[in-house]
N, C-alpha and C. Protein backbone atom coordinates (compact mmCIF):
# COMPACT_ATOMS: atom_id res chain seq x y z
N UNK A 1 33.46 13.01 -68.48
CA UNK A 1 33.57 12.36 -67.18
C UNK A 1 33.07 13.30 -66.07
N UNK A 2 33.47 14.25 -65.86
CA UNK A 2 33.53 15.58 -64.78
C UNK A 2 31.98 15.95 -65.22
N UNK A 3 31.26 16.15 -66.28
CA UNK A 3 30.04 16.77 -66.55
C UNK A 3 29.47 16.06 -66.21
N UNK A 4 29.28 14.75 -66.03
CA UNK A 4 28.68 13.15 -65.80
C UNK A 4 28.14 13.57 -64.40
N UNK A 5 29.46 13.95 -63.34
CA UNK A 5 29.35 14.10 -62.40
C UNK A 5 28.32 15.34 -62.02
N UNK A 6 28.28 16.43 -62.72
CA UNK A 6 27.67 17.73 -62.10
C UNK A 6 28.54 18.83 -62.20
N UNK A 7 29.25 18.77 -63.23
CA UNK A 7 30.19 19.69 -63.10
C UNK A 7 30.21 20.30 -64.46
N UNK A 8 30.40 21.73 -64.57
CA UNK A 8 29.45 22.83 -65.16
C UNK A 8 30.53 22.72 -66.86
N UNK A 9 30.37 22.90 -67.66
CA UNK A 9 31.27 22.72 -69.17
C UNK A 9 32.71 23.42 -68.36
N UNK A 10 32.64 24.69 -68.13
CA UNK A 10 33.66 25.74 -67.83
C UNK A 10 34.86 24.77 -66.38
N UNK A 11 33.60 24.31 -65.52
CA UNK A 11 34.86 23.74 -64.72
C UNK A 11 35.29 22.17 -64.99
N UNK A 12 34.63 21.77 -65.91
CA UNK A 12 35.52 20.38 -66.62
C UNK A 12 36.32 20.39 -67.23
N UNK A 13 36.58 21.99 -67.81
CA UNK A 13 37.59 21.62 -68.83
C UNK A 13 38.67 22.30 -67.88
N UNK A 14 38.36 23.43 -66.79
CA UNK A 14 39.66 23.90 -66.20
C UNK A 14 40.16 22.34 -65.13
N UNK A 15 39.41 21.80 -64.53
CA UNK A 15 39.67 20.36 -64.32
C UNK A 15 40.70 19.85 -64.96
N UNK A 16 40.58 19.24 -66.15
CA UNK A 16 40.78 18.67 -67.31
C UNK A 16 42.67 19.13 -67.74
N UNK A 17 42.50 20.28 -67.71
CA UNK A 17 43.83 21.26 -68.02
C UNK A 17 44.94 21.33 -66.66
N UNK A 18 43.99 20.98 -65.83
CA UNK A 18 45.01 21.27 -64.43
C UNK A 18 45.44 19.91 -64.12
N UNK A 19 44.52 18.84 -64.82
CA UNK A 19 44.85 17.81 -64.10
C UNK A 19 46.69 17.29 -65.35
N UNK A 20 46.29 17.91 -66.20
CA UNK A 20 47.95 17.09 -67.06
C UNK A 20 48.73 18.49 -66.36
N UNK A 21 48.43 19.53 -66.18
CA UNK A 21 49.62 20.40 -65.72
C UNK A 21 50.05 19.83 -64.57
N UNK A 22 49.61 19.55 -64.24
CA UNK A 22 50.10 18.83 -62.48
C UNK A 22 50.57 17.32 -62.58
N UNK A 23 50.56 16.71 -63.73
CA UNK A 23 51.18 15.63 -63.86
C UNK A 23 52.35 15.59 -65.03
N UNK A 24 52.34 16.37 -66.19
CA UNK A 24 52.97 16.40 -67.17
C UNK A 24 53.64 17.76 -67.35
N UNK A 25 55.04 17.65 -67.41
CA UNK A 25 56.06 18.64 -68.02
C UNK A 25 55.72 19.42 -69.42
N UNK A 26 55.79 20.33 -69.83
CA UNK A 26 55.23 20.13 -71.14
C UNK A 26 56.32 20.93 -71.61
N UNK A 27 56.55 20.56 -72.75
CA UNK A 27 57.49 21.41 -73.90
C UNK A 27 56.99 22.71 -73.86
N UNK A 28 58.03 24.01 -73.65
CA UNK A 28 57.80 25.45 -73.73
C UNK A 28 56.77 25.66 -75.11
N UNK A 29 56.59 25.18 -76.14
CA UNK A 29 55.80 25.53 -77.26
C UNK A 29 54.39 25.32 -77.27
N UNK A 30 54.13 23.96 -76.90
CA UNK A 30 52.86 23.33 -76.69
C UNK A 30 51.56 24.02 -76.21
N UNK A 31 50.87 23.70 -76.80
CA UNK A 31 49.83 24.17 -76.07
C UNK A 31 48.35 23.22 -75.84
N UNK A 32 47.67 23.17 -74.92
CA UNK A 32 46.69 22.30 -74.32
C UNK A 32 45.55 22.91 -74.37
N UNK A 33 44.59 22.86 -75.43
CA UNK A 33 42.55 23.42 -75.14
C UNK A 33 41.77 22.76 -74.76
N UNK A 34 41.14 22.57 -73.87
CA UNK A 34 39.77 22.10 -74.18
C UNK A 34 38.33 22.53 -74.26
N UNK A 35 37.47 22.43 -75.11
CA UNK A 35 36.38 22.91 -75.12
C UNK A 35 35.13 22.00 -74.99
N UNK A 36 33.90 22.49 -74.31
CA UNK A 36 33.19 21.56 -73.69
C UNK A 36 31.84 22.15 -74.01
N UNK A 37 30.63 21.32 -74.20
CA UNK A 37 29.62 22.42 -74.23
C UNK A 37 28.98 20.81 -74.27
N UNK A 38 27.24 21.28 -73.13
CA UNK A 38 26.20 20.59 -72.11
C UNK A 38 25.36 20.51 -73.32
N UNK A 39 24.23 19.48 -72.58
CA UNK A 39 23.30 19.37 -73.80
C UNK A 39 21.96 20.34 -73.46
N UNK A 40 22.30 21.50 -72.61
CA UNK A 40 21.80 22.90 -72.20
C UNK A 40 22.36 23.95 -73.29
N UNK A 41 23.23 23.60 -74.05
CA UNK A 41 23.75 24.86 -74.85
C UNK A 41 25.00 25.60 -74.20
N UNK A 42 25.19 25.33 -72.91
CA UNK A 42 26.28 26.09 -71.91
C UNK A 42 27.54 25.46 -72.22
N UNK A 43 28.61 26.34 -72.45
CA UNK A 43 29.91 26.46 -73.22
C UNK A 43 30.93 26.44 -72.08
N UNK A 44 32.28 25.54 -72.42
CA UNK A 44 33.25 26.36 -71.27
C UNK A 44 34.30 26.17 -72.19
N UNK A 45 35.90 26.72 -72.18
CA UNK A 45 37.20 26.53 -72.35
C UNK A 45 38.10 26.39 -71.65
N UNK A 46 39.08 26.20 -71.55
CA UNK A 46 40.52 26.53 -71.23
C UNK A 46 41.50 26.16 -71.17
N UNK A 47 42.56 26.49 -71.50
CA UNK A 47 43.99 26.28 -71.87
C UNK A 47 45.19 26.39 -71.21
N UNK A 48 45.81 25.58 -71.61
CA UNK A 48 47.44 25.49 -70.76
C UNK A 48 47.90 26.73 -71.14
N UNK A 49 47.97 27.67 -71.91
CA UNK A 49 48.83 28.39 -72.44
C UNK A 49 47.80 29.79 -73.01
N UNK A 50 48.18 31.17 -73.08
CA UNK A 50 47.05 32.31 -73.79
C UNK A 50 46.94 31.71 -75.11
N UNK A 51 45.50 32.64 -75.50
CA UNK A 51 45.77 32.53 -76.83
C UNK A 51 44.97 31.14 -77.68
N UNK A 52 44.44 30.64 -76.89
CA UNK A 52 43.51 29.46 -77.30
C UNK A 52 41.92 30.25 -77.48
N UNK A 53 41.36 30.14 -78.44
CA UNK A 53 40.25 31.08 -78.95
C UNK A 53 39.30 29.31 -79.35
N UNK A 54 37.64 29.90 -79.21
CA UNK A 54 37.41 29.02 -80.01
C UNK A 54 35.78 29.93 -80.61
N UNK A 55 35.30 29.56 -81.92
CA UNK A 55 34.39 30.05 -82.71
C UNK A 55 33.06 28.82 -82.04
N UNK A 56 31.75 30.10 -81.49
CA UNK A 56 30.41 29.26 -81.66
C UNK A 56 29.37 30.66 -82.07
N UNK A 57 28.91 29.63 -82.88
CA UNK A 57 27.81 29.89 -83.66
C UNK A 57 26.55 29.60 -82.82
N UNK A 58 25.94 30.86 -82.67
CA UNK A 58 24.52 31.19 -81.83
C UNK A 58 23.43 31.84 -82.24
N UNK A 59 22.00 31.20 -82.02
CA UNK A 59 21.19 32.53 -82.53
C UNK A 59 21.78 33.39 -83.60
N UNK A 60 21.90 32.85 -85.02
CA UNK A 60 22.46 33.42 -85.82
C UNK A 60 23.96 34.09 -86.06
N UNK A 61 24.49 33.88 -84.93
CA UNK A 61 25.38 34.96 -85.14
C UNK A 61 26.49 34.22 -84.62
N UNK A 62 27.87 34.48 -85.23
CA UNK A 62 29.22 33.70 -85.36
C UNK A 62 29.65 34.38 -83.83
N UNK A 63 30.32 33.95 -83.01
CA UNK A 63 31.63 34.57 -81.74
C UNK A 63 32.37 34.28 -81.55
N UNK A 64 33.79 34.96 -81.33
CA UNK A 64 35.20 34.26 -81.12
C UNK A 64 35.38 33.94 -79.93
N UNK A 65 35.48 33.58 -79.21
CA UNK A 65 36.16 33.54 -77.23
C UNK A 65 37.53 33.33 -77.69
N UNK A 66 38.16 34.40 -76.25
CA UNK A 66 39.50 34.39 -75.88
C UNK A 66 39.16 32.94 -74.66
N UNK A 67 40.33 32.42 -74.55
CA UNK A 67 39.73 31.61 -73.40
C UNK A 67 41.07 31.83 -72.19
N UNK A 68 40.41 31.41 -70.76
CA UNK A 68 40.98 31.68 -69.86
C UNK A 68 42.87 30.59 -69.85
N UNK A 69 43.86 31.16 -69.19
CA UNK A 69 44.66 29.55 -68.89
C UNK A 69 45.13 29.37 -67.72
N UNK A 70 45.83 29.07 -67.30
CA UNK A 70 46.90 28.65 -66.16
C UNK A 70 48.23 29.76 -66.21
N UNK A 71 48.69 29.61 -67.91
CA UNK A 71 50.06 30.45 -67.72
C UNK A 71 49.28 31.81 -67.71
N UNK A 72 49.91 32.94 -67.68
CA UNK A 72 49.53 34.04 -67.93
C UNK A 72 50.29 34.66 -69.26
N UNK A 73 51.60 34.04 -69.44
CA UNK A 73 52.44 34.82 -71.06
C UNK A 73 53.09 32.89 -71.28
N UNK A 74 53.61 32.61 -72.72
CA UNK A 74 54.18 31.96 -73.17
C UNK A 74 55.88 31.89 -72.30
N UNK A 75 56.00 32.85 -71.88
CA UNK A 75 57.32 32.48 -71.40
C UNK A 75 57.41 31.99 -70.15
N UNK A 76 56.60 31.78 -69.54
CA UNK A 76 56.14 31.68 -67.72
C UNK A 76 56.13 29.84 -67.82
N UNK A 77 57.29 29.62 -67.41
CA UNK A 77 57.64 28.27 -66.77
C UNK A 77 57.20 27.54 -65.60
């Protein structure tokens, strides 16, 4: 929807993540990713919670990303 508009992989998905944090409570355990990638090759993530990683395969070669979130530790309410 948000990429439709002009809006870059990286800020659709922090979009995307802010928009249920700001509407939905979430259970202390849970956790929320999303990952997004243009039909440019350009990648974004991010997560309700640390600790959301995701694997792309490039120019031969495998990479993990840490991805950015909202909380900063699992215990942060």
């Amino acid at each position: 929807e948000l990429m439709r508009q002009g809006y870059s992989p990286q800020q659709a998905c922090e979009q995307a993540v802010n928009r249920i944090f700001a509407k939905v409570k979430l259970h202390p355990h849970f956790q929320i990713g999303y990952i997004a990638l243009n039909k440019a090759g350009e990648t974004g993530a991010y997560a309700y919670r640390p600790g959301f990683q995701y694997a792309l395969h490039q120019n031969g070669s495998n990479t993990l990303y840490n991805t950015n979130s909202i909380k900063i530790n699992w215990d942060e309410e």
